[in-house]
Protein backbone atom coordinates (compact mmCIF):
# COMPACT_ATOMS: atom_id res chain seq x y z
CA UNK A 1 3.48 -53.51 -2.92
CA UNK A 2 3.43 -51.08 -0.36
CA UNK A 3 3.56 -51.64 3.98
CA UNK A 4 1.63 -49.16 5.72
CA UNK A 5 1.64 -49.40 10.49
CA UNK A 6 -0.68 -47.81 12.27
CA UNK A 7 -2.16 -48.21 15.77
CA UNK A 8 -5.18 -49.37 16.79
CA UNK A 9 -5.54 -49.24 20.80
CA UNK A 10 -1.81 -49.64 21.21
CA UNK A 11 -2.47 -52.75 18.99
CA UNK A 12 0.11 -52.06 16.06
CA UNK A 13 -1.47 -53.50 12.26
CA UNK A 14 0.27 -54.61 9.24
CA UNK A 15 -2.05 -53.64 5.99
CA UNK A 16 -0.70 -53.85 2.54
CA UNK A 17 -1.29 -51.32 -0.22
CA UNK A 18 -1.14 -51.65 -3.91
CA UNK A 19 -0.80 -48.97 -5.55
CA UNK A 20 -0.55 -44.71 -4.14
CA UNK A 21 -2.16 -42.50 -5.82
CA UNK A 22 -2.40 -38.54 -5.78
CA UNK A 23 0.39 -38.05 -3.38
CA UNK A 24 0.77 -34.09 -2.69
CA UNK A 25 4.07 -32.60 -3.46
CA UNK A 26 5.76 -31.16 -0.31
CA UNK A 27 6.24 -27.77 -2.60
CA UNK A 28 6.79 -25.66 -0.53
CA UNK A 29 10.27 -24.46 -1.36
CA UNK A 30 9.30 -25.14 -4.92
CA UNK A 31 7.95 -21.21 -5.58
CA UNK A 32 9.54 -18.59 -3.45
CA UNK A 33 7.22 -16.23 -4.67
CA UNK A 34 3.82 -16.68 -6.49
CA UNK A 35 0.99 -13.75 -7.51
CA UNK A 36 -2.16 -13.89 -9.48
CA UNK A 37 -1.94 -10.75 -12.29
CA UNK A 38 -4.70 -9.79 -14.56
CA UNK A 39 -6.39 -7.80 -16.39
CA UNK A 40 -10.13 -7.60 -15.50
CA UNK A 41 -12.26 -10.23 -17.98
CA UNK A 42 -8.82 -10.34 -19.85
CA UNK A 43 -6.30 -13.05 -19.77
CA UNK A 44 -4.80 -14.20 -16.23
CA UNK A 45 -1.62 -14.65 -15.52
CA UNK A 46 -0.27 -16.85 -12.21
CA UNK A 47 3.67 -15.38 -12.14
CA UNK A 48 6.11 -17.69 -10.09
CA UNK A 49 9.77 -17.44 -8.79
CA UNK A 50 10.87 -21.35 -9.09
CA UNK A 51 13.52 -22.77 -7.27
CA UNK A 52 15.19 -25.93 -8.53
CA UNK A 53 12.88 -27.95 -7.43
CA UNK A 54 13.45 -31.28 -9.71
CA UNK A 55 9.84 -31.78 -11.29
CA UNK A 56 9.72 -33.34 -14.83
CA UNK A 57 7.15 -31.70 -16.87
CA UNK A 58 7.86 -34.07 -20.48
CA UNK A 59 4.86 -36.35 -19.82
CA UNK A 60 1.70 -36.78 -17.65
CA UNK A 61 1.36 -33.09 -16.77
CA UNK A 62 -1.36 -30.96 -16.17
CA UNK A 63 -1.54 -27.16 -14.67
CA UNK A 64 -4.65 -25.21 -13.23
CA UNK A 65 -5.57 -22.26 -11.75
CA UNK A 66 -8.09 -23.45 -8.44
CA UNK A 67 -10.29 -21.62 -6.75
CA UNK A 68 -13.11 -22.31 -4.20
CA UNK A 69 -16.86 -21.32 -4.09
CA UNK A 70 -19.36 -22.27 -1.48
CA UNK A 71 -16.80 -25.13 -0.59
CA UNK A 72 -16.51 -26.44 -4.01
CA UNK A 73 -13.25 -26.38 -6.07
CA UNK A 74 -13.68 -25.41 -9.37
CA UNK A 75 -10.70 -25.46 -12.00
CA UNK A 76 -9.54 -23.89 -15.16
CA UNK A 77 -6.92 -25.79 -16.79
CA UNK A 78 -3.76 -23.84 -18.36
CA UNK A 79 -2.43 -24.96 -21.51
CA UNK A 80 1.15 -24.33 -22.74
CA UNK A 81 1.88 -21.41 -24.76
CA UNK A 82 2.30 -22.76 -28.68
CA UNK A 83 3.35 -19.74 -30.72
CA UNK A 84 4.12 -15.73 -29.68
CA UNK A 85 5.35 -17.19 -26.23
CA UNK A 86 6.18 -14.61 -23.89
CA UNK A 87 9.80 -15.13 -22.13
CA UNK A 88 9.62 -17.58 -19.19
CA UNK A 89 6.14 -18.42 -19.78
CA UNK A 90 5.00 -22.50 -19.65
CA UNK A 91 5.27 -23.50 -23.44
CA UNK A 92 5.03 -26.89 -25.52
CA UNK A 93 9.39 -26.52 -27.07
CA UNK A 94 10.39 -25.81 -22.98
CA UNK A 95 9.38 -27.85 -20.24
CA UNK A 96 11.86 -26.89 -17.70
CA UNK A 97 10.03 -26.48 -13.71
CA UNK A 98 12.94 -23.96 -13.10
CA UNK A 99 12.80 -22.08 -16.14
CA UNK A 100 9.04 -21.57 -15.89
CA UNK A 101 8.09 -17.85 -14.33
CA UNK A 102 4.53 -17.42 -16.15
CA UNK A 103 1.55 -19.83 -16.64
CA UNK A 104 -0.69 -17.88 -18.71
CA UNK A 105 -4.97 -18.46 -19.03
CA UNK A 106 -5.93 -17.12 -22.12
CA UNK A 107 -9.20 -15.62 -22.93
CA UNK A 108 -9.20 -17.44 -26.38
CA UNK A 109 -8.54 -20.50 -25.00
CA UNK A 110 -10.72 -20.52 -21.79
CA UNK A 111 -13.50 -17.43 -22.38
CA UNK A 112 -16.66 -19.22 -20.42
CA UNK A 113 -13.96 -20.22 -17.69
CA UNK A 114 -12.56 -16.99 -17.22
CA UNK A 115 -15.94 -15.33 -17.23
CA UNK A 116 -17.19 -17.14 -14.59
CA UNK A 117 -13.64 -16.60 -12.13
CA UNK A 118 -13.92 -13.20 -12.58
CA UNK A 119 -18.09 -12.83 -11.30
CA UNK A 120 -16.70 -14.64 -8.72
CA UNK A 121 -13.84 -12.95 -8.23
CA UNK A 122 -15.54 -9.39 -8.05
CA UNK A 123 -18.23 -10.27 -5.63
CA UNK A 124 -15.06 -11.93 -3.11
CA UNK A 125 -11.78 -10.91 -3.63
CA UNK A 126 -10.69 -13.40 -0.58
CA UNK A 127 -12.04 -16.58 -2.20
CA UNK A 128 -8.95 -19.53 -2.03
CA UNK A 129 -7.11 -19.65 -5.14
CA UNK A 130 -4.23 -21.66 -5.67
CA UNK A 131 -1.69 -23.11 -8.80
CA UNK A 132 -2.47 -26.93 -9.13
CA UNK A 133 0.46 -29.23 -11.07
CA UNK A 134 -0.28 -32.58 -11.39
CA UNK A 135 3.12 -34.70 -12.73
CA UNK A 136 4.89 -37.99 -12.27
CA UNK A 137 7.26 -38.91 -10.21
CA UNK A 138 8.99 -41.96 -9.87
CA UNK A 139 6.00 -43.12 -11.78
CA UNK A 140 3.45 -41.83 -9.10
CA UNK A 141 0.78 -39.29 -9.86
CA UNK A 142 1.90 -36.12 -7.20
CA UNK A 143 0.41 -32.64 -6.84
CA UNK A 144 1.99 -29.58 -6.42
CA UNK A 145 -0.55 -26.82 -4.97
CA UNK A 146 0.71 -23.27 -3.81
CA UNK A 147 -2.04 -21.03 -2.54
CA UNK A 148 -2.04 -17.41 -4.10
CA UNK A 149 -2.08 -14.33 -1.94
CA UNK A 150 -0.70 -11.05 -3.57
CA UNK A 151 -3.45 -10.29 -6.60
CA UNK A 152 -2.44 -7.38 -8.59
CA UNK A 153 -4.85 -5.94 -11.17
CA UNK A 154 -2.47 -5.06 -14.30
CA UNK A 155 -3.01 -1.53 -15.23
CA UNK A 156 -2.90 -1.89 -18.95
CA UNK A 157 -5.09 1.62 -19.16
CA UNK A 158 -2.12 3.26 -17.94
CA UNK A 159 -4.14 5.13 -15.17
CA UNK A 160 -1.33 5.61 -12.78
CA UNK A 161 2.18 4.87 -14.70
CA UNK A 162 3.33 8.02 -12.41
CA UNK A 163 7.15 8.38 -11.08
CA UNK A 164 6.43 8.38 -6.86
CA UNK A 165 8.72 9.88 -4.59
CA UNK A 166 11.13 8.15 -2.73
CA UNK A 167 9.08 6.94 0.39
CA UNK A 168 7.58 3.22 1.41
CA UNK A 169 4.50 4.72 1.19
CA UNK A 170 4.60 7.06 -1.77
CA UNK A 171 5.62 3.79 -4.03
CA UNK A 172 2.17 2.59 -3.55
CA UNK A 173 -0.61 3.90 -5.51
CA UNK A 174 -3.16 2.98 -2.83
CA UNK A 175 -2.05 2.67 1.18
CA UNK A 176 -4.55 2.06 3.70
CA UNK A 177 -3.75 3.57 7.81
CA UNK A 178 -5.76 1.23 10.57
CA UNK A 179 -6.15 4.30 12.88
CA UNK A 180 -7.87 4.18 16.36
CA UNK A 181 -10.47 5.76 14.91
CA UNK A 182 -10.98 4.34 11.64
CA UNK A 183 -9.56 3.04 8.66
CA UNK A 184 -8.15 5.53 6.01
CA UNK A 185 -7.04 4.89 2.67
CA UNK A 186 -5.01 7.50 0.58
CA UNK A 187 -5.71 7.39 -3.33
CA UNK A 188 -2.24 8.89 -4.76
CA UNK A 189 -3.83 10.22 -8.34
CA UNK A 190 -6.07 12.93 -6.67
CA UNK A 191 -3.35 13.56 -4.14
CA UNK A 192 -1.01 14.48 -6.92
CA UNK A 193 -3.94 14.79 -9.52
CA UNK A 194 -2.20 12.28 -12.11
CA UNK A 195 -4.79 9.77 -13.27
CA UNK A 196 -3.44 9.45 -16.80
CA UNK A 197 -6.45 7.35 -18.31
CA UNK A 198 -9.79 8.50 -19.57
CA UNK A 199 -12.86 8.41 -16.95
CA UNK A 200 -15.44 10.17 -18.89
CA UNK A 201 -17.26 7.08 -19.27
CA UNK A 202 -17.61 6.11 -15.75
CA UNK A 203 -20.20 6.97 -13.41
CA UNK A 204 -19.28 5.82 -9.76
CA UNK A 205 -16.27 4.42 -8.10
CA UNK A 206 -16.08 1.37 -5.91
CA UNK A 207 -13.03 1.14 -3.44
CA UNK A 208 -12.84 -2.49 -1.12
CA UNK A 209 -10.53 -3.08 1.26
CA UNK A 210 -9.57 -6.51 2.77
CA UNK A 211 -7.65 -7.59 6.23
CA UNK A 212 -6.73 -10.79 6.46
CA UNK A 213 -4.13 -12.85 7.86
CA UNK A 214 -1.91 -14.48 5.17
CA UNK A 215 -2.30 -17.96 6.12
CA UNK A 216 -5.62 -17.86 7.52
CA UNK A 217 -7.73 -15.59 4.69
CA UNK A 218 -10.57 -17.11 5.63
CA UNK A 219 -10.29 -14.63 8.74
CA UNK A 220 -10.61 -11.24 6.97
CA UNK A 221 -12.53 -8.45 7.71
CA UNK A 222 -13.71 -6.25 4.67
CA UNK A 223 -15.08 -2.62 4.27
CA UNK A 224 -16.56 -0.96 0.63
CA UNK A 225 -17.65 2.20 -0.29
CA UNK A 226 -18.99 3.44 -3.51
CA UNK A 227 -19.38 6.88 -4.51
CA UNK A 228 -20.09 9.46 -7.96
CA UNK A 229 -16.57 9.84 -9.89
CA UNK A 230 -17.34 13.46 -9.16
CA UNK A 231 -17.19 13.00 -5.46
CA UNK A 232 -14.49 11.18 -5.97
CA UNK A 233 -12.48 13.32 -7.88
CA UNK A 234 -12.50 16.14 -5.25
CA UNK A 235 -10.97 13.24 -2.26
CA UNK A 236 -7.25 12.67 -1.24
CA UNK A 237 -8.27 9.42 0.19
CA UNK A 238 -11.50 7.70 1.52
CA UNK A 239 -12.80 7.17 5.08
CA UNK A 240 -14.26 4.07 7.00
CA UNK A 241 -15.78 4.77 10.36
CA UNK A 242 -14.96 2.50 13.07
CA UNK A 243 -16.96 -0.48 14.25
CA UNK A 244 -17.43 -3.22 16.58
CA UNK A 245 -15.81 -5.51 14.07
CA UNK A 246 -13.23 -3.11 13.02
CA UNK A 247 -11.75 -2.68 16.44
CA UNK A 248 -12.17 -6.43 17.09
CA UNK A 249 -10.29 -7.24 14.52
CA UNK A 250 -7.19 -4.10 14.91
CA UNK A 251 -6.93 -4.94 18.73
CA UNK A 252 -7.09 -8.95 18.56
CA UNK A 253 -6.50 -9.97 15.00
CA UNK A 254 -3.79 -7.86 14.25
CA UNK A 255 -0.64 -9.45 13.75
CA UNK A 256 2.29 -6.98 12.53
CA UNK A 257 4.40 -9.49 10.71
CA UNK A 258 1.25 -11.62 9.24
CA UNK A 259 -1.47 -9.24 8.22
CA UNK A 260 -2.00 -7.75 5.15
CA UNK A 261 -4.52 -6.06 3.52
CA UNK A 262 -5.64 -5.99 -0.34
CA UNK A 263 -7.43 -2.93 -1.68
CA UNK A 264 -9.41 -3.01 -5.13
CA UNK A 265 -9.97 0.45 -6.11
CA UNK A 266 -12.81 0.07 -9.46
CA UNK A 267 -14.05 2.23 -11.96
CA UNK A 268 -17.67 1.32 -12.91
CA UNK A 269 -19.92 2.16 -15.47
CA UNK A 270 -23.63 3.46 -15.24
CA UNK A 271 -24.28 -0.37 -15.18
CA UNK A 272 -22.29 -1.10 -12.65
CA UNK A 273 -19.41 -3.01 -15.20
CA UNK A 274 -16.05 -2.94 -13.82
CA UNK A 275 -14.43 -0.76 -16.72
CA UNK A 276 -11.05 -0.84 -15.44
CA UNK A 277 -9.30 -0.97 -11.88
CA UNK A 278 -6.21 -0.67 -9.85
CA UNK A 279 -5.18 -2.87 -6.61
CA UNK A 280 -1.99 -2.80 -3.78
CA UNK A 281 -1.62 -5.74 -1.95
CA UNK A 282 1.46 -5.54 0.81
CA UNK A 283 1.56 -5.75 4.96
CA UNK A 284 -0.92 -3.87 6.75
CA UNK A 285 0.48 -1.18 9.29
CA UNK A 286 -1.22 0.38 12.33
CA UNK A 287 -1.62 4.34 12.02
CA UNK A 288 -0.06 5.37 15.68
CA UNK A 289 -0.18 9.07 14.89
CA UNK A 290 -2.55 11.03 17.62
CA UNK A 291 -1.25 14.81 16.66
CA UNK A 292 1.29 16.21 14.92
CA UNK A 293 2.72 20.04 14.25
CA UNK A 294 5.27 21.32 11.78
CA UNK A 295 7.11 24.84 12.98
CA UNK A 296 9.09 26.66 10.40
CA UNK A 297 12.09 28.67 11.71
CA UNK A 298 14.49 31.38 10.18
CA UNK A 299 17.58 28.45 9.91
CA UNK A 300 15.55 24.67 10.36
CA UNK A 301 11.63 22.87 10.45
CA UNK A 302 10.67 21.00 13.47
CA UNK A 303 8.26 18.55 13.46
CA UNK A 304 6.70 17.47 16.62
CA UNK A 305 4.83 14.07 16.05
CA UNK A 306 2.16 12.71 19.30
CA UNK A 307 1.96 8.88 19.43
CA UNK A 308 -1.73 6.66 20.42
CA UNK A 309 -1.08 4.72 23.84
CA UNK A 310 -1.49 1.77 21.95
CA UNK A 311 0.24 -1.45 22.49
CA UNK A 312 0.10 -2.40 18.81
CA UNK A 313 1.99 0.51 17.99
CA UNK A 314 4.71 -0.33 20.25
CA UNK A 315 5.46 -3.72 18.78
CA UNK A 316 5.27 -1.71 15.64
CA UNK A 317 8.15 0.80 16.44
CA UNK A 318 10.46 -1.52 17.68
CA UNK A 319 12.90 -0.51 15.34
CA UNK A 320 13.76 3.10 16.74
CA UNK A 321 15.07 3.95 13.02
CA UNK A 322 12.63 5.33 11.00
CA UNK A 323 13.07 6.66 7.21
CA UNK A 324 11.26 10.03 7.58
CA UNK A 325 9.46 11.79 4.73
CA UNK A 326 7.79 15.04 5.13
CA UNK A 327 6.33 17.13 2.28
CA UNK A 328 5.37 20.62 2.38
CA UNK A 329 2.13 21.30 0.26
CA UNK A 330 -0.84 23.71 0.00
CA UNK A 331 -4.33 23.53 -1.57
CA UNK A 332 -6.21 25.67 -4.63
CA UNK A 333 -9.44 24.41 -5.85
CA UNK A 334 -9.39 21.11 -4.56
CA UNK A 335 -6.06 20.02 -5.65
CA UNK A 336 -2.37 19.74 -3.57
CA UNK A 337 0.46 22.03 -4.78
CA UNK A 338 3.61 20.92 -3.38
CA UNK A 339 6.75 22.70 -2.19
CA UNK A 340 9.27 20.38 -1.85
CA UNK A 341 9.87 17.17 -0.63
CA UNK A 342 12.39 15.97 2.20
CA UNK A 343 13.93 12.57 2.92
CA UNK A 344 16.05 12.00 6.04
CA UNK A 345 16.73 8.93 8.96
CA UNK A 346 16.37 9.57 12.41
CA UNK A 347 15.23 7.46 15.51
CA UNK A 348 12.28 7.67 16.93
CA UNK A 349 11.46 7.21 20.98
CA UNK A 350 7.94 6.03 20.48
CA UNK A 351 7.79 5.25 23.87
CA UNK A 352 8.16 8.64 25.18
CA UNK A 353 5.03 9.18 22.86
CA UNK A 354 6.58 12.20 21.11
CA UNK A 355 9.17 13.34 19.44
CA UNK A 356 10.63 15.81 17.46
CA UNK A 357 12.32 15.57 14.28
CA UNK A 358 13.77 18.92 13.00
CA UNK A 359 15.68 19.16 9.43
CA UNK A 360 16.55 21.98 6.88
CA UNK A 361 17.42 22.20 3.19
CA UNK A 362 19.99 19.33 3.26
CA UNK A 363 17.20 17.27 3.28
CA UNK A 364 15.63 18.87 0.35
CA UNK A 365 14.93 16.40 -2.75
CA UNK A 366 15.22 17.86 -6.09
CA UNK A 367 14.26 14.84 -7.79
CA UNK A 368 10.77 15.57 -8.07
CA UNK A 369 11.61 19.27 -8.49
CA UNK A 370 9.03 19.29 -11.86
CA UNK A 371 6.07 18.88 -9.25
CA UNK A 372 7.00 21.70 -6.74
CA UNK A 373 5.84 25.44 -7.46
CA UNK A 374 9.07 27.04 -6.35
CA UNK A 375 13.03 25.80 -8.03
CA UNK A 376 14.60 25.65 -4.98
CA UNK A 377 14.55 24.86 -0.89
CA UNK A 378 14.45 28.69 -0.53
CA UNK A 379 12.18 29.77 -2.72
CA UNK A 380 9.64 27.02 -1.62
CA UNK A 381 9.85 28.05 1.45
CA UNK A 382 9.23 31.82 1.07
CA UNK A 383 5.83 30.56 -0.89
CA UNK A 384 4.93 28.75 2.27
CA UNK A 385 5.30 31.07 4.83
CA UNK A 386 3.81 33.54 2.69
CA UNK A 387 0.69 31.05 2.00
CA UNK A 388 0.57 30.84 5.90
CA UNK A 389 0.49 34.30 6.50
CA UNK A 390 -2.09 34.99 3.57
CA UNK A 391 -4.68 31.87 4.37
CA UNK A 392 -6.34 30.11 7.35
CA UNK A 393 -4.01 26.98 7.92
CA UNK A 394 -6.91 24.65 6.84
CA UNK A 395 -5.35 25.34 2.96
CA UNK A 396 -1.55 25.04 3.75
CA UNK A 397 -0.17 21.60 5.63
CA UNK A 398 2.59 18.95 5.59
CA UNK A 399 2.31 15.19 5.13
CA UNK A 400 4.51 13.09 7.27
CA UNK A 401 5.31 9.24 6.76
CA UNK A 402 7.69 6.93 7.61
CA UNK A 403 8.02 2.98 7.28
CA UNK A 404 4.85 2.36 8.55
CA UNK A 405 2.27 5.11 7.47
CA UNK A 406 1.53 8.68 6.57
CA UNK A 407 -0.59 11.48 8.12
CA UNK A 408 -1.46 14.43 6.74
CA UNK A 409 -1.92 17.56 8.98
CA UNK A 410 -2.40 21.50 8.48
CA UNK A 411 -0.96 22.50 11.72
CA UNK A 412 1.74 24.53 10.19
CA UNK A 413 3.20 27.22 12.58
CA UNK A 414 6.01 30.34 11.66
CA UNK A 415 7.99 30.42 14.93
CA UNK A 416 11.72 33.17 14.97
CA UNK A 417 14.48 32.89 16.54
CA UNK A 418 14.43 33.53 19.69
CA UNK A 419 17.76 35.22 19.62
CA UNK A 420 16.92 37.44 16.80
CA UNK A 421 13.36 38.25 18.37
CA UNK A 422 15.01 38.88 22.14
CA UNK A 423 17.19 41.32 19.44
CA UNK A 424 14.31 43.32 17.77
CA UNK A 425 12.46 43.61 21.11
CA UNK A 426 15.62 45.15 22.67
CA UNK A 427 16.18 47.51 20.05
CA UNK A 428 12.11 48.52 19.87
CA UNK A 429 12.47 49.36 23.77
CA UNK A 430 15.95 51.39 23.03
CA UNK A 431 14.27 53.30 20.18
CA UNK A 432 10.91 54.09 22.91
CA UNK A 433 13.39 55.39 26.00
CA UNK A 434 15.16 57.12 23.06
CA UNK A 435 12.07 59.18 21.91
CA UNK A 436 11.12 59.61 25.41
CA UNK A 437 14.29 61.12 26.35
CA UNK A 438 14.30 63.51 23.17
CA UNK A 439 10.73 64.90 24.85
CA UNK A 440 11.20 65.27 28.12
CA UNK A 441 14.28 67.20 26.76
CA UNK A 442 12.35 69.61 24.42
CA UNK A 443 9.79 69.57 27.16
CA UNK A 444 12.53 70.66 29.70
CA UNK A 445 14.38 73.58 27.12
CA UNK A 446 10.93 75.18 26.95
């Protein structure tokens, strides 16, 4: 028998209680990690990092995936694995809580179940999901329940199994920029035109993007824009305009260290079936970039990068140190030709609102030297300037990024020397008095 005290107008009461049932487990340092992978109307995967939590899965156990519609939970139980077990995935010969990293749904198994997550899924990629273990202890029913955040669409077409370069932003296949302005979110397979899976039998594309705040993603605020895979197909990224909502939501629900955002980017058929689809899930980050100009001397590059007045921002670039990436690139028939990438750490007075970050050749990268159109730092070089001297600047530009987010920009400029043009301007004048002389001479003799 169990005592329970409470207070009842500073009137303290003694009630027993028999029996406690469906206590929930404090489990909170029971999964470090925890994120929902699948593969769209294919089996589901819920992929943990256990601690040593001590849970003791031999008897009375039971594991589901939850998730809630119109305030209703609704639950699709996971059974163990029994033959062709994958390593670390919940099977029937090991019950071990720390030795568990995978509790697999399959379709076999659970096909009406998993039909009806994913319809729900689709149409609200923010609905509550969470891992639910029921399990004894101490002879007491308990429940573990972890809510899942990070949902990763598995990309078993092999659409985007691409090598990106070294960058915090180029490791993401899709990377969204909360601009002043508007949101902006850069596709990487038309920006380096390496969508390795068949499209030919999809019609439009559907991209959503969710912010949110981890603990509270019931607050989100969500844009989505579909368009022809043609139309597609000739972007480097998609465009929200800014609303009411939108700048609500960057100016007074914006936390830096708390808000994320999920994008879903979805290939659909002429029906509008979801025929495959790609997602990146991670922290949001303001964009803070107002202008920015790259000028290419005879010995370095200078980059000059304007900052927004914004106090977001600020908190953001706290950190003066900023890993810098700039890439060199220019355009032909729609598509980006690069020359050269370069990688580099410098500080950054954001609070000045400019600065200028200059580099040369040392800060070339060769490791992505199969995707450039010159072989070296030199040579890629000499195309550019001669591409800026040749086209309007709208077809030749840089991308700049750092920890926080990219821009791209076209303001490319060829500046000298100053020394060496103070030099040829001298020696121009020299050779004019010269020739003047040599008249006014013959003039003179005649």
């Amino acid at each position: 028998m169990y005592e329970l005290w409470y207070d009842v107008n500073l009137v303290k009461v003694n009630n027993s209680i028999n029996s406690i049932e469906h206590v929930k487990y404090n489990g909170t340092n029971c999964l470090r990690e925890i994120s929902l992978k699948y593969t769209m109307y294919e089996d589901l995967d819920i992929v943990v990092s256990p601690y040593r939590c001590n849970i003791d899965f031999t008897h009375s156990v039971s594991i589901y995936l939850n998730y809630v519609v119109d305030n209703q939970n609704k639950q699709i139980q996971i059974q163990p694995c029994s033959s062709n077990c994958m390593e670390g995935q919940y099977n029937a010969s090991s019950l071990i809580f720390k030795d568990i990293t995978v509790y697999r749904i399959k379709k076999s198994q659970a096909a009406v179940e998993l039909q009806e997550f994913y319809s729900h899924y689709i149409n609200n990629r923010m609905i509550s999901i969470s891992l639910i273990i029921y399990f004894q202890t101490n002879g007491i029913q308990t429940i573990l329940q972890q809510p899942i955040h990070n949902k990763v669409s598995v990309d078993t077409w092999n659409c985007v199994l691409v090598d990106p370069p070294t960058s915090s932003y180029w490791g993401m296949y899709l990377y969204s920029i909360l601009t002043p302005s508007g949101l902006f979110v850069q596709i990487r397979d038309t920006l380096v035109n390496e969508l390795k899976c068949d499209t030919s039998s999809a019609v439009n594309v559907r991209l959503d993007h969710y912010m949110f705040q981890k603990e509270q993603q019931n607050v989100f605020y969500r844009q989505q824009q579909t368009l022809p895979i043609k139309g597609y197909n000739n972007r480097v990224g998609i465009d929200f305009a800014s609303d009411s909502e939108y700048q609500n939501f960057r100016k007074n629900q914006f936390v830096n260290d708390t808000t994320y955002s999920l994008i879903v980017l979805s290939f659909l058929d002429a029906g509008g079936k979801i025929l495959y689809e790609v997602s990146q899930y991670g922290k949001a980050y303001l964009g803070c970039i107002a202008q920015q100009t790259l000028k290419i001397y005879d010995s370095q590059m200078c980059a000059t990068i304007i900052f927004e007045d914004d106090a977001g921002c600020k908190k953001q670039y706290q950190d003066p140190t900023l890993r810098n990436h700039i890439s060199l690139f220019y355009t032909h028939e729609r598509q980006f030709k690069f020359l050269g990438f370069y990688n580099f750490v410098q500080e950054v007075n954001y609070s000045d609102y400019k600065t200028i970050i200059c580099f040369t050749c040392d800060q070339y990268d060769p490791t992505y030297q199969d995707m450039y159109e010159g072989k070296t730092c030199s040579e890629n070089l000499s195309l550019m300037t001669a591409k800026l001297k040749l086209q309007s600047h709208s077809q030749t530009g840089f991308h700049y990024c750092n920890n926080f987010e990219i821009n791209l920009s076209t303001e490319v400029l060829i500046m000298y020397n100053n020394t060496w043009a103070l030099f040829y301007i001298a020696i121009g004048v020299l050779i004019v008095v010269i020739s003047i002389i040599i008249i006014l001479l013959k003039v003179k003799q005649n």
